[in-house]
C-alpha atoms as a PDB file:
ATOM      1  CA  UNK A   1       9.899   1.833  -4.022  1.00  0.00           C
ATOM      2  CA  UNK A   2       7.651   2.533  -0.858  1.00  0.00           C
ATOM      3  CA  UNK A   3       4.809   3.431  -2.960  1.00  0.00           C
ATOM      4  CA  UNK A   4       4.900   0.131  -5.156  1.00  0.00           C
ATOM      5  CA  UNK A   5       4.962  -1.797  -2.189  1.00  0.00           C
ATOM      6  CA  UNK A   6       2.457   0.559   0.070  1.00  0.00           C
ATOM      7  CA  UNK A   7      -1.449  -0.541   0.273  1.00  0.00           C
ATOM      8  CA  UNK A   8      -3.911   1.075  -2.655  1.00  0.00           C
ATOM      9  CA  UNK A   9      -7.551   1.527  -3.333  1.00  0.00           C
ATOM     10  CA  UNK A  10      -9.353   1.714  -5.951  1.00  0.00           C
ATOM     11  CA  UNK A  11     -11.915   4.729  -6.485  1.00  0.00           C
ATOM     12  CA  UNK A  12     -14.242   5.391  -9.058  1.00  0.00           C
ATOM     13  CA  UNK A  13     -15.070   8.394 -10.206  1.00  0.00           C
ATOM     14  CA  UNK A  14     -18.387   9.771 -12.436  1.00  0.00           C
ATOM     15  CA  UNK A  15     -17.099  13.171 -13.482  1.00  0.00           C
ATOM     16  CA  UNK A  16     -14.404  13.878 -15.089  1.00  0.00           C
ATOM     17  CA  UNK A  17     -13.843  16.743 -13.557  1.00  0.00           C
ATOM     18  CA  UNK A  18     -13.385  15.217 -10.091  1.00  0.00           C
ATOM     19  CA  UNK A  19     -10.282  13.976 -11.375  1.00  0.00           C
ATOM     20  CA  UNK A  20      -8.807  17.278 -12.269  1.00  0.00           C
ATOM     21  CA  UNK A  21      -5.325  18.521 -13.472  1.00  0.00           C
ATOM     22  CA  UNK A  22      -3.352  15.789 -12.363  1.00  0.00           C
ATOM     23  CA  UNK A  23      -1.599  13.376 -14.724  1.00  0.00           C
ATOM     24  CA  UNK A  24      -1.950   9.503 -13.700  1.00  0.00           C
ATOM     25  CA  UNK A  25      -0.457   6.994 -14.222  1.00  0.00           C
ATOM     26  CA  UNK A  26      -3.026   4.229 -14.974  1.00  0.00           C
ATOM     27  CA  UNK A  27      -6.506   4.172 -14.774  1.00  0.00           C
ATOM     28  CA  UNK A  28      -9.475   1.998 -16.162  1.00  0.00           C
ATOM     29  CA  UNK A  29     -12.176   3.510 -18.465  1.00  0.00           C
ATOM     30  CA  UNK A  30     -15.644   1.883 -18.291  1.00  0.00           C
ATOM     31  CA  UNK A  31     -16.767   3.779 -21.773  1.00  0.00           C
ATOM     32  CA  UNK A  32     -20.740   4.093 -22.385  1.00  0.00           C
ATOM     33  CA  UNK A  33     -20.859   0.552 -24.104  1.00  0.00           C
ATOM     34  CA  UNK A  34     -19.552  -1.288 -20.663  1.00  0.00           C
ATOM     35  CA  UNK A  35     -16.209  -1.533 -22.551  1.00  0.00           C
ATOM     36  CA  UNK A  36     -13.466  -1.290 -20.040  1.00  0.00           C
ATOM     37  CA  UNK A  37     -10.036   0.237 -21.221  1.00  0.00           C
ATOM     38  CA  UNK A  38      -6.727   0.957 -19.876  1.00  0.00           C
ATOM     39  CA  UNK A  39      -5.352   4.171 -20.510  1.00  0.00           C
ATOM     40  CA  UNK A  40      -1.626   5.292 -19.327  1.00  0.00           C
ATOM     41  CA  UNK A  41      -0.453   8.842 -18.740  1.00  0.00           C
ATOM     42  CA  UNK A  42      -4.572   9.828 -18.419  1.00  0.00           C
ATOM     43  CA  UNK A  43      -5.334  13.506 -17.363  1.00  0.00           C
ATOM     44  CA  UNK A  44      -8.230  15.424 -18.024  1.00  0.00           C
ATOM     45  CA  UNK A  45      -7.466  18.328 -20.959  1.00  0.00           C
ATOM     46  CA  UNK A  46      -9.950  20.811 -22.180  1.00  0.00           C
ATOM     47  CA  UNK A  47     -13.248  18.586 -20.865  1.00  0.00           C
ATOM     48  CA  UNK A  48     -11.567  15.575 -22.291  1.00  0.00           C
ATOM     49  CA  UNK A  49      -9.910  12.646 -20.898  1.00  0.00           C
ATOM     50  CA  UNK A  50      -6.650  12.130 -22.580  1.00  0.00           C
ATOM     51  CA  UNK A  51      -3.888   9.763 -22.325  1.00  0.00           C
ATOM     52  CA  UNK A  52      -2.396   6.181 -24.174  1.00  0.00           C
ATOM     53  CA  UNK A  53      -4.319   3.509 -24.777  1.00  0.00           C
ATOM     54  CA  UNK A  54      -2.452   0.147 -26.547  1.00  0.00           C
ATOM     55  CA  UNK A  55       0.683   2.773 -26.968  1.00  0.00           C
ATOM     56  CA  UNK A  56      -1.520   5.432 -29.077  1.00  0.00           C
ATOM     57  CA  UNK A  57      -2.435   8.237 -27.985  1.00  0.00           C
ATOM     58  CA  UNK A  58      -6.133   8.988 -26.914  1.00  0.00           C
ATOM     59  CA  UNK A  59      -8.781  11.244 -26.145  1.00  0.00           C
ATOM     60  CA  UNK A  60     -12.606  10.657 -24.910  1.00  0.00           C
ATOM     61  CA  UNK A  61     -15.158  12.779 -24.847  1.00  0.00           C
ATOM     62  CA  UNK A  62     -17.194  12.892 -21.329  1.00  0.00           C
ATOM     63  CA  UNK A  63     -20.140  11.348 -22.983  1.00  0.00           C
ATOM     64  CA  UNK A  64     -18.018   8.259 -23.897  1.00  0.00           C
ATOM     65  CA  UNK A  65     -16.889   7.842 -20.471  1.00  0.00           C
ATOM     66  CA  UNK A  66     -19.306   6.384 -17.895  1.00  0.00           C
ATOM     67  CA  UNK A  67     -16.954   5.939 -15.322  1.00  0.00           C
ATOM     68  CA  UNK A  68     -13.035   5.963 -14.321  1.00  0.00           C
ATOM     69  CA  UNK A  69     -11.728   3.938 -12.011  1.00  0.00           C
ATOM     70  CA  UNK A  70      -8.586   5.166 -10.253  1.00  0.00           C
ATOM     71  CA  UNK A  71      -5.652   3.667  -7.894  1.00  0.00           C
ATOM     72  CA  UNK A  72      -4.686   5.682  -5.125  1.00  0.00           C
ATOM     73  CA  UNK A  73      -2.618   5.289  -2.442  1.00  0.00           C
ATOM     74  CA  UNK A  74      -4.338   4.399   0.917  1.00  0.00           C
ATOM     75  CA  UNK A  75      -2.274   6.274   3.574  1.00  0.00           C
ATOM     76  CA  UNK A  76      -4.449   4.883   6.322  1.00  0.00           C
ATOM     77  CA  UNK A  77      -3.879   1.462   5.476  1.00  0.00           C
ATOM     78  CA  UNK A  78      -0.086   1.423   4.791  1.00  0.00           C
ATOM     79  CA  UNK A  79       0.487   3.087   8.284  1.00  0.00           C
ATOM     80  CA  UNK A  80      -1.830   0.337   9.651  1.00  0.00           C
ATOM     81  CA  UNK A  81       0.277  -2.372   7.946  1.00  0.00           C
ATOM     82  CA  UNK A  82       3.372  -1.115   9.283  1.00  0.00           C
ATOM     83  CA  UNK A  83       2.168  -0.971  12.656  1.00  0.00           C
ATOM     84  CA  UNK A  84       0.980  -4.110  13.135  1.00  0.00           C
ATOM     85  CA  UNK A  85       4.698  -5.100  11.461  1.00  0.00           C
ATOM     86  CA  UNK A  86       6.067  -3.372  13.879  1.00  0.00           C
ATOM     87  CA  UNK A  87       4.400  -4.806  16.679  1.00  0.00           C
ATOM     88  CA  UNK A  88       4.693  -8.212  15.688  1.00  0.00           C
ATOM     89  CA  UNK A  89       8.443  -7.981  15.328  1.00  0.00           C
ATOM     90  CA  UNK A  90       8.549  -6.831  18.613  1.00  0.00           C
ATOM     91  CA  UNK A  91       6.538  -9.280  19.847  1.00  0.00           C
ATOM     92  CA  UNK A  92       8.837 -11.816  18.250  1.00  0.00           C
ATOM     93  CA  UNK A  93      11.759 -10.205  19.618  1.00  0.00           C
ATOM     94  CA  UNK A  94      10.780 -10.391  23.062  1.00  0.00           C
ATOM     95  CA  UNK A  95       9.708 -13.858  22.573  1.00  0.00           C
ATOM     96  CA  UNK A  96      12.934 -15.105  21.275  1.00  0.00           C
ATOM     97  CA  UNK A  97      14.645 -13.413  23.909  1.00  0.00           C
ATOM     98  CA  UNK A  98      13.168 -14.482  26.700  1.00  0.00           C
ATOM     99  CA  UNK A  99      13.226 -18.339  25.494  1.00  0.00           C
ATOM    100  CA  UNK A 100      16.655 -18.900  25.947  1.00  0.00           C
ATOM    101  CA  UNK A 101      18.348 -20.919  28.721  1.00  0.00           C
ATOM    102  CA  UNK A 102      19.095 -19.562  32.002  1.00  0.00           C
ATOM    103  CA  UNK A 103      22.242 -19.761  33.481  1.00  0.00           C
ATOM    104  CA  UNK A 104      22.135 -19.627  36.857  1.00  0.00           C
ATOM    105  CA  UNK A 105      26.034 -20.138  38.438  1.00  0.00           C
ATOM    106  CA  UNK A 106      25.015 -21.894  41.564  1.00  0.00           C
ATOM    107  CA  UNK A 107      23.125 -24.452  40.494  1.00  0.00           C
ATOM    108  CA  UNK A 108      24.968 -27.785  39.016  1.00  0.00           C
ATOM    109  CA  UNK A 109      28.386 -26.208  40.278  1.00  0.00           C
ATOM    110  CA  UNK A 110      31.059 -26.888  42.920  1.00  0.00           C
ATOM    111  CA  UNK A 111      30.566 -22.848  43.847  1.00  0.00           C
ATOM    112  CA  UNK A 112      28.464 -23.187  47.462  1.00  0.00           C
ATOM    113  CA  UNK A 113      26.354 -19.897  46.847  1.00  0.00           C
ATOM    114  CA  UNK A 114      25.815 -19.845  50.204  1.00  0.00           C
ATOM    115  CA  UNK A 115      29.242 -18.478  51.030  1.00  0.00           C
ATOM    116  CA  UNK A 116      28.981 -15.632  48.905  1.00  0.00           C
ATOM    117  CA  UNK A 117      25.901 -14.223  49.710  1.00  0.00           C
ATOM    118  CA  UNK A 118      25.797 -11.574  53.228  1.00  0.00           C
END
């Protein structure tokens, strides 16, 4: 749940081999005719990358690939998020304390504050 709502970037990669063992989840293929496609499950197997594209299984040679594009999560940015969340709630807190009326018990009353202070 954190990670669908956390910050990403997008990076795009030349090599396929840059990309390495890992399987993910989506990423955009920019093939050698500018075609862009969307491939699910992509990983790179053998020198190929290989995953679903339209629901049917795929797999591209390097030289049909000019370039991946890949989400990743931006740590740096999610922890900046939240701390500027954080901080503002404070901030809000604070403020919506403080804004409240103040009672004070000798002013208005029949009490003479005078007698009870030394």
């Amino acid at each position: 749940m954190l990670a669908a709502s956390a910050c990403q970037s997008a990076r795009r990669v030349q090599d396929l081999d840059d990309l390495g063992g890992a399987k993910l989840s989506r990423v955009w293929v920019t093939r050698a005719d500018d075609s862009v496609v969307v491939m699910d499950g992509a990983q790179v197997f053998r020198g190929r990358l290989v995953g679903f594209v339209g629901g049917k299984y795929r797999e591209l040679r390097p030289g049909d690939v000019k370039h991946v594009t890949v989400r990743r999560l931006a740590r740096g940015k999610t922890l900046a998020l939240i701390g500027v969340g954080a901080v503002g709630f404070t901030v809000a807190a604070v403020l919506l304390a403080g804004s409240g009326d103040h009672f004070d018990p000798c002013v208005g009353s029949a009490v003479d504050c005078r007698e009870l202070t030394p």
